[in-house]
N, C-alpha and C. Protein backbone atom coordinates (compact mmCIF):
# COMPACT_ATOMS: atom_id res chain seq x y z
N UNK A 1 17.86 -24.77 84.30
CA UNK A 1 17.04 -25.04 83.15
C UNK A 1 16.36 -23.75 82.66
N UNK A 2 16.16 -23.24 83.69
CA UNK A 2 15.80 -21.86 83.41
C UNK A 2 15.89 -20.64 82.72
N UNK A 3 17.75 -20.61 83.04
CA UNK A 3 18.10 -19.79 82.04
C UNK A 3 18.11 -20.08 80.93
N UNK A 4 18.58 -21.73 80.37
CA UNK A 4 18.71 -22.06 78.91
C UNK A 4 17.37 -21.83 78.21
N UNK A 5 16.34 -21.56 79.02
CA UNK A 5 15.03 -21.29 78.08
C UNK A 5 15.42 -20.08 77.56
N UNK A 6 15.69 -19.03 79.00
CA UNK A 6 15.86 -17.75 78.39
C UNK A 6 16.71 -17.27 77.67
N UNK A 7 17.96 -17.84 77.28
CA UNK A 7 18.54 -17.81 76.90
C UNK A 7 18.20 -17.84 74.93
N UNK A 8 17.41 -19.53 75.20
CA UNK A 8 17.34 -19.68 73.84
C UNK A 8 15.75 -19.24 73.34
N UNK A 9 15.66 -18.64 74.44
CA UNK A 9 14.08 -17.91 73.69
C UNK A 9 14.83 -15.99 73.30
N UNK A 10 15.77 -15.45 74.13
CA UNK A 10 16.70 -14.53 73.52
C UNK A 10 17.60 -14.74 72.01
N UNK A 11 18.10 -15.72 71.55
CA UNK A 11 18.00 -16.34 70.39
C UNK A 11 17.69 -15.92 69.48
N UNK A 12 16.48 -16.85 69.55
CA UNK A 12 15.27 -16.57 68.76
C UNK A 12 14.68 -15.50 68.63
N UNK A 13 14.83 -14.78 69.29
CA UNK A 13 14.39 -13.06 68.97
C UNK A 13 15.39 -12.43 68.14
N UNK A 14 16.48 -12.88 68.69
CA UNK A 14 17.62 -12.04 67.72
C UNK A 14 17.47 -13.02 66.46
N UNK A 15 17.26 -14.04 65.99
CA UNK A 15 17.37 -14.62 65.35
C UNK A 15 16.43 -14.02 64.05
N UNK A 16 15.11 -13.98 64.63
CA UNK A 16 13.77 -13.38 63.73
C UNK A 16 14.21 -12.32 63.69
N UNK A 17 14.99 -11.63 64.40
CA UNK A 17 14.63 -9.52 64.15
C UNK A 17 16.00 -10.19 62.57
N UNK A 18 17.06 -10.70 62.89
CA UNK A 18 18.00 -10.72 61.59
C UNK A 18 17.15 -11.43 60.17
N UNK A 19 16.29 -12.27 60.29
CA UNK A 19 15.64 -12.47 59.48
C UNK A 19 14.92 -11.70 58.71
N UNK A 20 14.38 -10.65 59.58
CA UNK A 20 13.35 -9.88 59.17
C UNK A 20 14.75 -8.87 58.27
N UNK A 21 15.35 -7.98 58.71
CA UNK A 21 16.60 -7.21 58.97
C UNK A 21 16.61 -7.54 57.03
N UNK A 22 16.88 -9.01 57.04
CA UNK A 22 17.82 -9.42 55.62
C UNK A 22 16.52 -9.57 54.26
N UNK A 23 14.99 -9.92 54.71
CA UNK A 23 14.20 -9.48 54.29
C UNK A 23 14.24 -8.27 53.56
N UNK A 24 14.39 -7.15 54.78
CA UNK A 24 14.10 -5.65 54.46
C UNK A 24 15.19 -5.22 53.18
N UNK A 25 16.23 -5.53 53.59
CA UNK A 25 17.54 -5.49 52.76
C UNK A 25 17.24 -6.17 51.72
N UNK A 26 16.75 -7.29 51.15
CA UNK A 26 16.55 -8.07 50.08
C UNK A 26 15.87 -6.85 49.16
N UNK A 27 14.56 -6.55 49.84
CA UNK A 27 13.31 -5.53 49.33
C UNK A 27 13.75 -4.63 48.93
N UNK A 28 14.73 -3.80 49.94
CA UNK A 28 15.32 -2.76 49.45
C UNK A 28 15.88 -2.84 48.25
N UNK A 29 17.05 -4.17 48.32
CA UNK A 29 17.95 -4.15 47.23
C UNK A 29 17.27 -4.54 45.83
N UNK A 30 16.32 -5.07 46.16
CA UNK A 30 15.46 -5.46 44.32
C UNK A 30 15.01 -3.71 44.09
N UNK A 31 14.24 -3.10 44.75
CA UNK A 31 13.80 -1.51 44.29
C UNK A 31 14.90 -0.67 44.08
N UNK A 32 16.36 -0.79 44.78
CA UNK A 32 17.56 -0.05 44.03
C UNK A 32 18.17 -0.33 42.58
N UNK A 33 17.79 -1.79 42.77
CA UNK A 33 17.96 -2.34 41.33
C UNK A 33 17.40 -1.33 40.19
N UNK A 34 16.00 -1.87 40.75
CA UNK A 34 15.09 -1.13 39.74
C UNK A 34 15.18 0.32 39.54
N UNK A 35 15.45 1.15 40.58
CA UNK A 35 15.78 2.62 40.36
C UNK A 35 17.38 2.72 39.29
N UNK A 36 18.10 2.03 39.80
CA UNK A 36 19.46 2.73 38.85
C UNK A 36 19.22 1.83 37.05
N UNK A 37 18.01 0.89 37.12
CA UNK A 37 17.76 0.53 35.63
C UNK A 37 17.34 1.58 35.38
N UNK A 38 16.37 2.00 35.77
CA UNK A 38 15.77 3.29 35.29
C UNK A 38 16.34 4.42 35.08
N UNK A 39 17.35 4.87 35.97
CA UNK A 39 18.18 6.05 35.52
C UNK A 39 19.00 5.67 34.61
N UNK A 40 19.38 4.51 34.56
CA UNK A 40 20.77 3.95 33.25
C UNK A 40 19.82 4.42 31.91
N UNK A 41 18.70 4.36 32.15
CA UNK A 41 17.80 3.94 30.68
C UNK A 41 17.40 6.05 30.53
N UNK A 42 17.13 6.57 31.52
CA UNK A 42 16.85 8.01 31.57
C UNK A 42 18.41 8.74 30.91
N UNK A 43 19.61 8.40 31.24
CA UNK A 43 20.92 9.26 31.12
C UNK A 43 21.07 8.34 29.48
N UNK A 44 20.07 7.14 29.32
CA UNK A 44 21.02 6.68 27.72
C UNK A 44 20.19 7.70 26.85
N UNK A 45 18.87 7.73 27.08
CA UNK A 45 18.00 8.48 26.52
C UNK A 45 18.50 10.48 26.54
N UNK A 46 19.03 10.77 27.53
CA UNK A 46 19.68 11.97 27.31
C UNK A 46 20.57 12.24 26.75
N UNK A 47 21.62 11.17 26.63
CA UNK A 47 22.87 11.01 25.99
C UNK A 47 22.73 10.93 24.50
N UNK A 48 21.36 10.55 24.29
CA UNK A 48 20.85 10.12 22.22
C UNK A 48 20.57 11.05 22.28
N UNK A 49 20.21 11.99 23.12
CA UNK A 49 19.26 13.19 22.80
C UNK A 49 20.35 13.97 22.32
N UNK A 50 21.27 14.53 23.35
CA UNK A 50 22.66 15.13 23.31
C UNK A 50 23.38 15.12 21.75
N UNK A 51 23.14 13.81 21.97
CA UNK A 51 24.12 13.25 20.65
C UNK A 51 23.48 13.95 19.57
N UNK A 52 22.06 13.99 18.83
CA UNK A 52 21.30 14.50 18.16
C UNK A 52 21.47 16.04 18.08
N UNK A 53 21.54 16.34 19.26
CA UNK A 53 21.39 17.82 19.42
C UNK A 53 22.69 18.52 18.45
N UNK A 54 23.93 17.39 19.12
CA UNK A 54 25.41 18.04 18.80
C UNK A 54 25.10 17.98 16.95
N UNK A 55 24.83 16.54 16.83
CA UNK A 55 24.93 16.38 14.99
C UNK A 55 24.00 17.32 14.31
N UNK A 56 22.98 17.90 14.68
CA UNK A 56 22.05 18.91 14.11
C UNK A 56 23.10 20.53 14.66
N UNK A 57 23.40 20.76 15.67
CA UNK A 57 24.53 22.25 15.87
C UNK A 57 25.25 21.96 14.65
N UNK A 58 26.43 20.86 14.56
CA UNK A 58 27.57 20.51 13.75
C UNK A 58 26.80 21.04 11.91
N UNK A 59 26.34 20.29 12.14
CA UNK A 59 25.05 20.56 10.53
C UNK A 59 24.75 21.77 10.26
N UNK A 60 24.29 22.84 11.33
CA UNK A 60 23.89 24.07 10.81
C UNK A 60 25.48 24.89 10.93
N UNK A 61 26.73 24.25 11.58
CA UNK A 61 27.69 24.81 11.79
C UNK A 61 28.42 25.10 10.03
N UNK A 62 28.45 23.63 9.73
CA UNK A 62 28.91 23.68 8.77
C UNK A 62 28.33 24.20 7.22
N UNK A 63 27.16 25.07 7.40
CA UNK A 63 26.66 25.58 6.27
C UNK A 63 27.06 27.14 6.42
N UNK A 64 27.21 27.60 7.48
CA UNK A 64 27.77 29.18 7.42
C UNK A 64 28.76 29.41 6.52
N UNK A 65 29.09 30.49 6.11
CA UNK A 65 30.08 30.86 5.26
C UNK A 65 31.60 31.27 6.45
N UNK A 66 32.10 30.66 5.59
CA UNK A 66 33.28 30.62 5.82
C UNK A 66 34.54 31.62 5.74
């Protein structure tokens, strides 16, 4: 009888540490979320910038003499 305590009180330890484990991982995975929204939204914002930059070069390109 003995061992099945210890047994199923060993279990239960492994049981809570995986609980906790998939917790941590949950937490993690919502704040990675949130980091690569944020860079998607940082590289679109560089990319308009870019874009701007090129159509204003192109603009002063095309007024030089030729």
């Amino acid at each position: 009888m003995r061992r099945v305590e210890t047994e199923f009180n060993s279990l239960e330890v492994k049981v809570s540490q995986f609980v906790s484990l998939c917790e941590r991982l949950r937490a993690e995975n919502v704040e990675l979320r949130q980091q690569l929204a944020a860079a998607r939204g940082d590289a679109k914002r560089l990319h308009e910038k870019i874009d701007g930059a090129k159509a204003r070069l192109e603009g002063l390109l095309s007024r030089l003499p030729g």
